[in-house]
C-alpha atoms as a PDB file:
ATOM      1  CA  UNK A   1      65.004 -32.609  23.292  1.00  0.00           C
ATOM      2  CA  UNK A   2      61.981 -30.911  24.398  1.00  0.00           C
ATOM      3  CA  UNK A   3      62.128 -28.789  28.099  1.00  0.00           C
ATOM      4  CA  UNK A   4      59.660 -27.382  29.899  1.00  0.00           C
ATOM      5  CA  UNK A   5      59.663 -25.806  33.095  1.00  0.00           C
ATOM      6  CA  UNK A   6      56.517 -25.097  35.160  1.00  0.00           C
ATOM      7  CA  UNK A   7      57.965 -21.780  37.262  1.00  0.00           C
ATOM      8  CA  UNK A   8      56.141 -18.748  39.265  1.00  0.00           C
ATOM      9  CA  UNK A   9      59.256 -16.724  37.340  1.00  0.00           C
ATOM     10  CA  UNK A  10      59.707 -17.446  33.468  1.00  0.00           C
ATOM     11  CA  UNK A  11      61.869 -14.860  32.621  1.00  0.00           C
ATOM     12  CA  UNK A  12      64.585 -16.396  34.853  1.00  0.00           C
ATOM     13  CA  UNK A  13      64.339 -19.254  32.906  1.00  0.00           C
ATOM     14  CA  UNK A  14      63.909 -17.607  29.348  1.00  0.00           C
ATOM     15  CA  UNK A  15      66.567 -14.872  30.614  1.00  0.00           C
ATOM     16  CA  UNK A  16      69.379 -17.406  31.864  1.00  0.00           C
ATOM     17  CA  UNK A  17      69.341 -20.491  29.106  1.00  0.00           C
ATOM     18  CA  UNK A  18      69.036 -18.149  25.561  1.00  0.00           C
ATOM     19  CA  UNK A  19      72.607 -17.407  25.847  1.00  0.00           C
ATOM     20  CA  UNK A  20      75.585 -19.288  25.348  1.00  0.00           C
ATOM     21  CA  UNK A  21      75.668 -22.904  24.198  1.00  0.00           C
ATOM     22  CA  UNK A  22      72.273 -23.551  25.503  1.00  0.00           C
ATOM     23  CA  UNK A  23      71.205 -20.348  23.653  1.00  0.00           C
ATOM     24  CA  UNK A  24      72.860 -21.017  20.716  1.00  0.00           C
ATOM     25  CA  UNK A  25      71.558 -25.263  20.834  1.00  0.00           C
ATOM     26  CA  UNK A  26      67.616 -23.773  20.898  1.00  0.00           C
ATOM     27  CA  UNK A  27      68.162 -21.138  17.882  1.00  0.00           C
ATOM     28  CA  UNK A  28      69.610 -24.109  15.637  1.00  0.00           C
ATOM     29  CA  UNK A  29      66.517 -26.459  16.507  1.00  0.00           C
ATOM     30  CA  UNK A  30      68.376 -28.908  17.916  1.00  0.00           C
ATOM     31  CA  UNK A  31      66.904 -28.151  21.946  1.00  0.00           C
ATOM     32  CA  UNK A  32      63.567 -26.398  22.389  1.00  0.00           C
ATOM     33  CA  UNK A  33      62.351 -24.695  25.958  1.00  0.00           C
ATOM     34  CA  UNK A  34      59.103 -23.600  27.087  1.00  0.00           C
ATOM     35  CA  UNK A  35      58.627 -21.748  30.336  1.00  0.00           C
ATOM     36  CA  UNK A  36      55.017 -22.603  31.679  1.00  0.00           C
ATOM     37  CA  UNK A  37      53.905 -19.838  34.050  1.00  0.00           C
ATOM     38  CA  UNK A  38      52.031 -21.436  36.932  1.00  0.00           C
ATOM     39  CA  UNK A  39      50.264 -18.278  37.959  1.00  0.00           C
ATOM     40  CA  UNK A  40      48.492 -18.514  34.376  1.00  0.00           C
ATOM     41  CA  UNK A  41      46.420 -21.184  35.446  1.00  0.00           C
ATOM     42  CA  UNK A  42      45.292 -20.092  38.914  1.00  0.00           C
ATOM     43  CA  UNK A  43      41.443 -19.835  39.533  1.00  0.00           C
ATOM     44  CA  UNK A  44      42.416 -17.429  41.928  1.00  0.00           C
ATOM     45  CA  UNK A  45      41.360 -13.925  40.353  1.00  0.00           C
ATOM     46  CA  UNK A  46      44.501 -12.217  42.057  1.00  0.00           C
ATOM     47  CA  UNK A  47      46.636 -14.812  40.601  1.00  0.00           C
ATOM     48  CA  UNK A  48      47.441 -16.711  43.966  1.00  0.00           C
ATOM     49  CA  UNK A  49      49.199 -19.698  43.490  1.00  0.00           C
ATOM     50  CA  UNK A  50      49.836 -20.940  47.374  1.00  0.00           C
ATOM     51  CA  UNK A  51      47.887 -21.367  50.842  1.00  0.00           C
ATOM     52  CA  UNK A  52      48.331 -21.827  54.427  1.00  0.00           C
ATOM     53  CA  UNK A  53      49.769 -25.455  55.004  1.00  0.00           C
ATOM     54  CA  UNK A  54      47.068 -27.313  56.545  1.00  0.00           C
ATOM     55  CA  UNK A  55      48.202 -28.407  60.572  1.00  0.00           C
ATOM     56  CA  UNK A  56      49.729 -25.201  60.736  1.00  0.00           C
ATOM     57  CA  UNK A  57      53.244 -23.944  60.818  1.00  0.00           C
ATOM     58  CA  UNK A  58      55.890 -20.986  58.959  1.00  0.00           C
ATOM     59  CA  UNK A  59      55.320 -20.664  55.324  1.00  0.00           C
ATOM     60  CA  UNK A  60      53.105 -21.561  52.081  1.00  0.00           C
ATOM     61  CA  UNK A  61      53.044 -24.078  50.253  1.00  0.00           C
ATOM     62  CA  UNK A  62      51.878 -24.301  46.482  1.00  0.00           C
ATOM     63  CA  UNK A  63      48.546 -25.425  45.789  1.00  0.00           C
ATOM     64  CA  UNK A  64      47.551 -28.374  43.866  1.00  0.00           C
ATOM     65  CA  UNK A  65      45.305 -27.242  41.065  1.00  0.00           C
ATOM     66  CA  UNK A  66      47.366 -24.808  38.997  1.00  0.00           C
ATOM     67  CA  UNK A  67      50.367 -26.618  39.104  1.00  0.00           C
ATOM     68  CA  UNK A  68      48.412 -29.624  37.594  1.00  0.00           C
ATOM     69  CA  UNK A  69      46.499 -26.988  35.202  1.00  0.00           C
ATOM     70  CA  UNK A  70      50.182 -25.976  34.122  1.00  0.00           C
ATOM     71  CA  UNK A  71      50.771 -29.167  33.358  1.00  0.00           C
ATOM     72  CA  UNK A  72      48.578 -30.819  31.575  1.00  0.00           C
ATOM     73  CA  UNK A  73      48.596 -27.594  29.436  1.00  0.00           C
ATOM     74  CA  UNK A  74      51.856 -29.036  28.266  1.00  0.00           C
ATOM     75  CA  UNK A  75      50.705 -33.310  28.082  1.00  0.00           C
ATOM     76  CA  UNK A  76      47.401 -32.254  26.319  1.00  0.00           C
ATOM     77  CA  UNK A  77      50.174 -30.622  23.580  1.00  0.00           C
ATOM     78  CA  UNK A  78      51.758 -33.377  23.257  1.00  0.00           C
ATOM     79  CA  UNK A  79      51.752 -37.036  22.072  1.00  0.00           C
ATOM     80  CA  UNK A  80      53.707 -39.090  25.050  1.00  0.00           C
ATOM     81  CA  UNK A  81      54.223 -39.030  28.587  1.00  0.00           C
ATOM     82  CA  UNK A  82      57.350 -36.939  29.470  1.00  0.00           C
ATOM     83  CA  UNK A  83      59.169 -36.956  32.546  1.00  0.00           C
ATOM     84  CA  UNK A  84      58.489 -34.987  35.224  1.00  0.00           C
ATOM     85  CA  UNK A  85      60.978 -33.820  37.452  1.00  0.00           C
ATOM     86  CA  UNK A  86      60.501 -31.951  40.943  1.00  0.00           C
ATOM     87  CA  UNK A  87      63.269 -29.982  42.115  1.00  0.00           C
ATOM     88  CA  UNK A  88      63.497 -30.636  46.101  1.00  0.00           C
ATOM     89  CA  UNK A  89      66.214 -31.140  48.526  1.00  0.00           C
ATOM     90  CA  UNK A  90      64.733 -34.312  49.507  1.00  0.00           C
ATOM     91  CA  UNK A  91      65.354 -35.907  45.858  1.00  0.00           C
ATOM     92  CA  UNK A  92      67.674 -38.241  44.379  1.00  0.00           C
ATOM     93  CA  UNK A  93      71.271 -35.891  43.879  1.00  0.00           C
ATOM     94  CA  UNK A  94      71.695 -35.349  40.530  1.00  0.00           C
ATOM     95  CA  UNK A  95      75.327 -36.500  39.229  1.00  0.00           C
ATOM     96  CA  UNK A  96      76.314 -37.273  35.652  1.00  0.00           C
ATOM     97  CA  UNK A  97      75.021 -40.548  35.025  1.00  0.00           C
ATOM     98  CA  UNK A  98      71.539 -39.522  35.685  1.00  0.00           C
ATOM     99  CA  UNK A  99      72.600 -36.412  32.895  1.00  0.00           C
ATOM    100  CA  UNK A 100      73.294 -38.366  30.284  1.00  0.00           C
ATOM    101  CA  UNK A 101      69.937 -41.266  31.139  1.00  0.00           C
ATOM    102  CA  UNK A 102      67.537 -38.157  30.608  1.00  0.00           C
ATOM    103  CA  UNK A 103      69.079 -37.100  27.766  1.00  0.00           C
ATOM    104  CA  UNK A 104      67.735 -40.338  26.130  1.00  0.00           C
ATOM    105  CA  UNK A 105      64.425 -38.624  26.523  1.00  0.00           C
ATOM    106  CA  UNK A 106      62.086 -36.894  23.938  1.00  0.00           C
ATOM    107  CA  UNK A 107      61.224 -34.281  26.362  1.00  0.00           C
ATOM    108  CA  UNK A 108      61.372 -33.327  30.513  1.00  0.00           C
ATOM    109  CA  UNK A 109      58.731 -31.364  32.201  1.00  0.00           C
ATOM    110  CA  UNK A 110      60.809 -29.736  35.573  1.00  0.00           C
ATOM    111  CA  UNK A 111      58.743 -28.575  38.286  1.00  0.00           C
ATOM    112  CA  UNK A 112      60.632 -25.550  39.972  1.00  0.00           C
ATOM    113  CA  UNK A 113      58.755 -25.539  43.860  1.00  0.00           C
ATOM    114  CA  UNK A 114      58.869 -22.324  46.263  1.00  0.00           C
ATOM    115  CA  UNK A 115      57.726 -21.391  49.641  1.00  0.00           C
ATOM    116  CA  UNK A 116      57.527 -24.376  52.202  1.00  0.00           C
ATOM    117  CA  UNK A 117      57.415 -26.767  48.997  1.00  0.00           C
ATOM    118  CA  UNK A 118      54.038 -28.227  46.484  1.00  0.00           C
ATOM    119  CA  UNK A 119      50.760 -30.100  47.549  1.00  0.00           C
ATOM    120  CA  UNK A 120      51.973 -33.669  48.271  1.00  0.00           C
ATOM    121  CA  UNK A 121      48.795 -34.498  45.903  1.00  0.00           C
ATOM    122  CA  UNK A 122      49.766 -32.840  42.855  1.00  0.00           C
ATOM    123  CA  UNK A 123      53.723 -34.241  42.975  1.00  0.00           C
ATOM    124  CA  UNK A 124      51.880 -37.998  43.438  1.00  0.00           C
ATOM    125  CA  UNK A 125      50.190 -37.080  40.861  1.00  0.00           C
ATOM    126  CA  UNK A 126      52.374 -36.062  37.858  1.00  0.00           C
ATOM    127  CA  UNK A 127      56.042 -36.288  39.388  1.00  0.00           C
ATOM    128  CA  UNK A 128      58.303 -39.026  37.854  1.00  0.00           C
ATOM    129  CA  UNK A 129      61.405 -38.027  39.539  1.00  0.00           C
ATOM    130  CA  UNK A 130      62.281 -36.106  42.431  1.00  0.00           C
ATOM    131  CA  UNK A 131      65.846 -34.461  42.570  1.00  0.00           C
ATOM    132  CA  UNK A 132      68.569 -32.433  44.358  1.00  0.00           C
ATOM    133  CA  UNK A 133      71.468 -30.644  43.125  1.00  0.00           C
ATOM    134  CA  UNK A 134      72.648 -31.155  46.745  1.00  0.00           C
ATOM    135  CA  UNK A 135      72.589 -30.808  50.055  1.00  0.00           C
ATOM    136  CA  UNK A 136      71.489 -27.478  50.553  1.00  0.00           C
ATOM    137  CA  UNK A 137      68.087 -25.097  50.257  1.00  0.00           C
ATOM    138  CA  UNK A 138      67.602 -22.893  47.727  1.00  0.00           C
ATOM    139  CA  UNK A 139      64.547 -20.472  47.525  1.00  0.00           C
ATOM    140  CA  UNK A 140      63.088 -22.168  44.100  1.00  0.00           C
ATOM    141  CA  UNK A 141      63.704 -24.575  41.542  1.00  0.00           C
ATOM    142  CA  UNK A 142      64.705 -21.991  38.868  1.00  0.00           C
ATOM    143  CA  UNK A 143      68.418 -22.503  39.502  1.00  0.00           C
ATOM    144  CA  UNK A 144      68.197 -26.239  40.046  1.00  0.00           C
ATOM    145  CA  UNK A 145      66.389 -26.681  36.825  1.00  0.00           C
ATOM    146  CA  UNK A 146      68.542 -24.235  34.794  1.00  0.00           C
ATOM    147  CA  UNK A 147      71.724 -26.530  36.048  1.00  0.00           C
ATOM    148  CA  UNK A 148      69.968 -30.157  35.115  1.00  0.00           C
ATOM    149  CA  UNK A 149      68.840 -28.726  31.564  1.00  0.00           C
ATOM    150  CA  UNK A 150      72.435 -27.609  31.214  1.00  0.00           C
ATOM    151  CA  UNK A 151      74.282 -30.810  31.768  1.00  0.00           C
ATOM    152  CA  UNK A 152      71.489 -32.592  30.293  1.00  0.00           C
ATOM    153  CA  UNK A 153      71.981 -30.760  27.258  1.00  0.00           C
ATOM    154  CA  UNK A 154      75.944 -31.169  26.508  1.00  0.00           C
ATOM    155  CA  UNK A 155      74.945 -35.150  26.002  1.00  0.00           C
ATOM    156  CA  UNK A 156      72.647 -34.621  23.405  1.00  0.00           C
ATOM    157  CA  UNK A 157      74.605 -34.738  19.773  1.00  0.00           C
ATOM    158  CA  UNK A 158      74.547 -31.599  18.176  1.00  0.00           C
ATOM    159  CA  UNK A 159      74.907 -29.268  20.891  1.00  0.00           C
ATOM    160  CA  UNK A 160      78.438 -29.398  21.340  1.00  0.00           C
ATOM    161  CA  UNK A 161      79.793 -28.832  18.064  1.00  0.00           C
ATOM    162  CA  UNK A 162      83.193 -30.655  18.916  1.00  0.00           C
ATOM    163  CA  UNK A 163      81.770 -34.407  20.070  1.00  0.00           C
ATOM    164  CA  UNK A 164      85.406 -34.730  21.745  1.00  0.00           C
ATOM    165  CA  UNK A 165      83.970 -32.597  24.823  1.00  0.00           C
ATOM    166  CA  UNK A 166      81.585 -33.736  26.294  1.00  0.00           C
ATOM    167  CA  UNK A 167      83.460 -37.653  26.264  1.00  0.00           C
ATOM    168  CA  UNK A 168      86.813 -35.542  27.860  1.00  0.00           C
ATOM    169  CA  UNK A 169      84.902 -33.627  30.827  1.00  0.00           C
ATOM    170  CA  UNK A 170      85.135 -34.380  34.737  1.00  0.00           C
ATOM    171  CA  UNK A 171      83.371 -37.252  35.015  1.00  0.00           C
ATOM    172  CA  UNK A 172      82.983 -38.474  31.812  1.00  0.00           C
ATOM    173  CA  UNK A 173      84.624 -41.628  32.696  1.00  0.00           C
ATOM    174  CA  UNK A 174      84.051 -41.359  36.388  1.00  0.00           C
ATOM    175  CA  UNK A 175      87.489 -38.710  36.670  1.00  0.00           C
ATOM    176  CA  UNK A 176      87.993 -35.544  36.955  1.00  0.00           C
ATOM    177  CA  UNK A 177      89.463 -33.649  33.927  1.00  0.00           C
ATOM    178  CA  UNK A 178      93.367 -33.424  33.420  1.00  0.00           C
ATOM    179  CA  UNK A 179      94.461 -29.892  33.506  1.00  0.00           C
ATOM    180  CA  UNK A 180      94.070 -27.257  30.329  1.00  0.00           C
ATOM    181  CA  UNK A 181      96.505 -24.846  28.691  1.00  0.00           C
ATOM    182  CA  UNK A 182      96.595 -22.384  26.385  1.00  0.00           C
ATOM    183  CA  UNK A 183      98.814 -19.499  24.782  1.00  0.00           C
ATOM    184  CA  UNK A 184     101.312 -17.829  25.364  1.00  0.00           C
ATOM    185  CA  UNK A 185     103.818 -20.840  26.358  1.00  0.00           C
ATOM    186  CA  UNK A 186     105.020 -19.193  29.061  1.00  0.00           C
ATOM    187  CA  UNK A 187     103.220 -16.888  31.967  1.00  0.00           C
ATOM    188  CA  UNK A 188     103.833 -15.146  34.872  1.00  0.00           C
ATOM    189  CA  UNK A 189     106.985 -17.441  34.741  1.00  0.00           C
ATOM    190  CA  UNK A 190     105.656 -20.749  34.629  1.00  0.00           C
ATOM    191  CA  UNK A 191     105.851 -22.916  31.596  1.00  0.00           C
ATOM    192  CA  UNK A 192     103.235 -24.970  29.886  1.00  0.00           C
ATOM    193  CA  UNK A 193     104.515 -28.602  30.537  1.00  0.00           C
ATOM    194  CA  UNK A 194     106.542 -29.844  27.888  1.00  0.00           C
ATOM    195  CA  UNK A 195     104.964 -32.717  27.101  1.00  0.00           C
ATOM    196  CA  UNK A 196     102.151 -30.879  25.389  1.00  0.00           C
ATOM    197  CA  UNK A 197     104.340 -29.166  23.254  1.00  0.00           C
ATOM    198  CA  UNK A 198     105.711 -32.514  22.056  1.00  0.00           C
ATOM    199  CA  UNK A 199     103.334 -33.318  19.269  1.00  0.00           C
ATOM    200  CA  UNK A 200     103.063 -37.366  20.101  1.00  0.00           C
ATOM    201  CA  UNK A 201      99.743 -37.608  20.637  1.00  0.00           C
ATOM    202  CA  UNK A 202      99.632 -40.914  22.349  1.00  0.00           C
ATOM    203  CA  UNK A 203     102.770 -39.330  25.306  1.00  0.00           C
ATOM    204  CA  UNK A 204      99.989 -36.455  25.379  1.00  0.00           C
ATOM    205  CA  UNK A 205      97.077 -38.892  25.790  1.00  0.00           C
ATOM    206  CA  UNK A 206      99.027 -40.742  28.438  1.00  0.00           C
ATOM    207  CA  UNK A 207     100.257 -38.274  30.293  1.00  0.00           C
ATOM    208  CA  UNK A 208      96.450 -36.591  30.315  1.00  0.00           C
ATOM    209  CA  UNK A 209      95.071 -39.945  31.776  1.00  0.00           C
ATOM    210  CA  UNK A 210      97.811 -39.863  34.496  1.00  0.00           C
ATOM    211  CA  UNK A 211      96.968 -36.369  35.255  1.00  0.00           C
ATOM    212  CA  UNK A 212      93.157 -37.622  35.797  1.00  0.00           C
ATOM    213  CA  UNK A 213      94.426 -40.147  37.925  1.00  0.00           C
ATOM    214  CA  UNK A 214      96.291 -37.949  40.070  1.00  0.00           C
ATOM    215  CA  UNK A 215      93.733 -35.152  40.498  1.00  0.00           C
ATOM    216  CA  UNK A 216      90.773 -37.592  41.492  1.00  0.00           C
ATOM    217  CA  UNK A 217      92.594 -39.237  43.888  1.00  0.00           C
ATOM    218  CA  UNK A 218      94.299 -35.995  45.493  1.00  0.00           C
ATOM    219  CA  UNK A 219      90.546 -33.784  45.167  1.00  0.00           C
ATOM    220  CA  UNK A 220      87.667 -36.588  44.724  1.00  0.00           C
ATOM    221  CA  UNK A 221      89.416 -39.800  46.024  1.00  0.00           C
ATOM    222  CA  UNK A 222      85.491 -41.263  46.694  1.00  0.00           C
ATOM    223  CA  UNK A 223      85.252 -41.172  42.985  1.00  0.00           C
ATOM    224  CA  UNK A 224      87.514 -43.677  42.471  1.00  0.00           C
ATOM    225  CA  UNK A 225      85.369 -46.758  43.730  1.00  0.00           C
ATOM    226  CA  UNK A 226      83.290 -46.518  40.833  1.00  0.00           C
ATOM    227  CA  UNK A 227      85.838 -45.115  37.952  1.00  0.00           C
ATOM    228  CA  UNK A 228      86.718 -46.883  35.121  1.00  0.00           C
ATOM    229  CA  UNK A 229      90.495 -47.959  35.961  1.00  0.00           C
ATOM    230  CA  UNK A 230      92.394 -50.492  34.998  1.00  0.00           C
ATOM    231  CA  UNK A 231      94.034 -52.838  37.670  1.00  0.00           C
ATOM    232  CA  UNK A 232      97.425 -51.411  36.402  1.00  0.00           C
ATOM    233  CA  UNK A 233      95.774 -48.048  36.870  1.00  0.00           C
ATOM    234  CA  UNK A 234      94.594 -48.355  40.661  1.00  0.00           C
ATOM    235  CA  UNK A 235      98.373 -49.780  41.580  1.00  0.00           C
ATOM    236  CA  UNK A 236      99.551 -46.503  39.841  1.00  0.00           C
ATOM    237  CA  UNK A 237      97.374 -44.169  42.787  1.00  0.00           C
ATOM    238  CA  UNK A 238      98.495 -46.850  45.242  1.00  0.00           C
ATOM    239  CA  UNK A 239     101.714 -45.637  44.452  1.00  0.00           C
ATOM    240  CA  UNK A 240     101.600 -42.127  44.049  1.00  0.00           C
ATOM    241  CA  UNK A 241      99.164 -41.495  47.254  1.00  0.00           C
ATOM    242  CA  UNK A 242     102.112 -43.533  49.539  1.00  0.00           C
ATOM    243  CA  UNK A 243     105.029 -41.342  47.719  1.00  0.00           C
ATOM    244  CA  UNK A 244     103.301 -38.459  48.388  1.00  0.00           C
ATOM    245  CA  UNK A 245     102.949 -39.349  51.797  1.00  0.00           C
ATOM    246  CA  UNK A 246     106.479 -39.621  52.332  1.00  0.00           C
ATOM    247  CA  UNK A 247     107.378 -36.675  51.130  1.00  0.00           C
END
């Protein structure tokens, strides 16, 4: 997988994704990131990037040429036509589904946006995708982009060294993860539950499937619509959520 990220602030990209997984991914070849600095390709000989909005109003808003400079810096590099994504509150919320589609890609240009937003001619222009992380305002697209690349990045083989991970986590199969344990067996008081200490693997397999079950519906029950349950599954929350009620 090939990023790159067309930013006013490189460094926060550089800075926040060589470390860690993501770090350690890009020094083993298997990811490679390139933050574009937009300012590089301003005409502007005090390296301006943004202008009044024309019809008036608060703000800036980025001008069209050097993000378009920027980018085709990076298509003239390269031999296909990657996607583009904007980072906006207006766009498409990003969720794990759309993680795991982009990392079928060869590469993903991400467009990180500031001030009142970018020239509505440039994002026709080169934009494939336009997407939130959700429904609130951030002051750029750093953040956003350094989140997608992320989650993006756990799908693709070889960045996870144990496969088993990324096929366990919260929404992997539309659930949220069971809960985790490790050493010492017993803290502050409270045991690890005794099933885990068991050694079946299937009674530990079941009873981390029930544990999904129960934590969806209790802290994400609007997941559920679209989870992949089993009809003997769905009468199991049925009949939890209506004990629990009782109670």
């Amino acid at each position: 997988m090939e990023y790159y990220v067309l930013t006013l602030f490189p460094d926060m990209i550089t800075d926040g994704l060589h470390t860690s997984i993501i770090g350690r991914a890009i020094e083993d070849g298997v990811l490679s990131l390139e933050a574009v600095n937009i300012r590089d390709y301003t005409l502007s000989k005090h390296g301006k990037t943004d202008d009044y909005p024309y019809g008036g109003g608060a703000g800036m808003v980025m001008q069209a040429q050097p993000v378009y400079d920027a980018f085709m810096s990076i298509r003239n590099r390269i031999d296909y036509n990657p996607r583009v994504v904007y980072l906006t509150p207006q766009g498409k919320v990003f969720h794990q589904d759309m993680a795991k589609e982009l990392a079928l890609e060869k590469g993903i240009v991400f467009l990180c946006g500031h001030y009142e937003g970018v020239d509505e001619r440039v994002l026709d222009e080169i934009v494939t995708d336009e997407v939130s992380i959700g429904d609130y305002v951030l002051t750029g697209g750093e953040l956003p982009a350094m989140c997608m690349i992320d989650a993006i990045s756990r799908m693709i083989p070889g960045v996870l060294h144990n496969n088993e991970s990324a096929e366990d986590d919260s929404f992997g199969d539309g659930l949220l993860e069971f809960p985790q344990y490790s050493r010492p067996e017993i803290w502050r008081d409270r045991k690890v539950p005794a099933i885990l200490l068991s050694g079946d693997h299937a009674k530990v397999d079941a009873w981390r499937r029930e544990q999904s079950l129960i934590r969806t519906a209790e802290r994400r029950p609007d997941l559920l619509e679209n989870a992949v349950i089993s009809p003997k599954e769905r009468d199991f929350i049925r009949k939890y959520l209506a004990n629990k009620n009782e109670l």
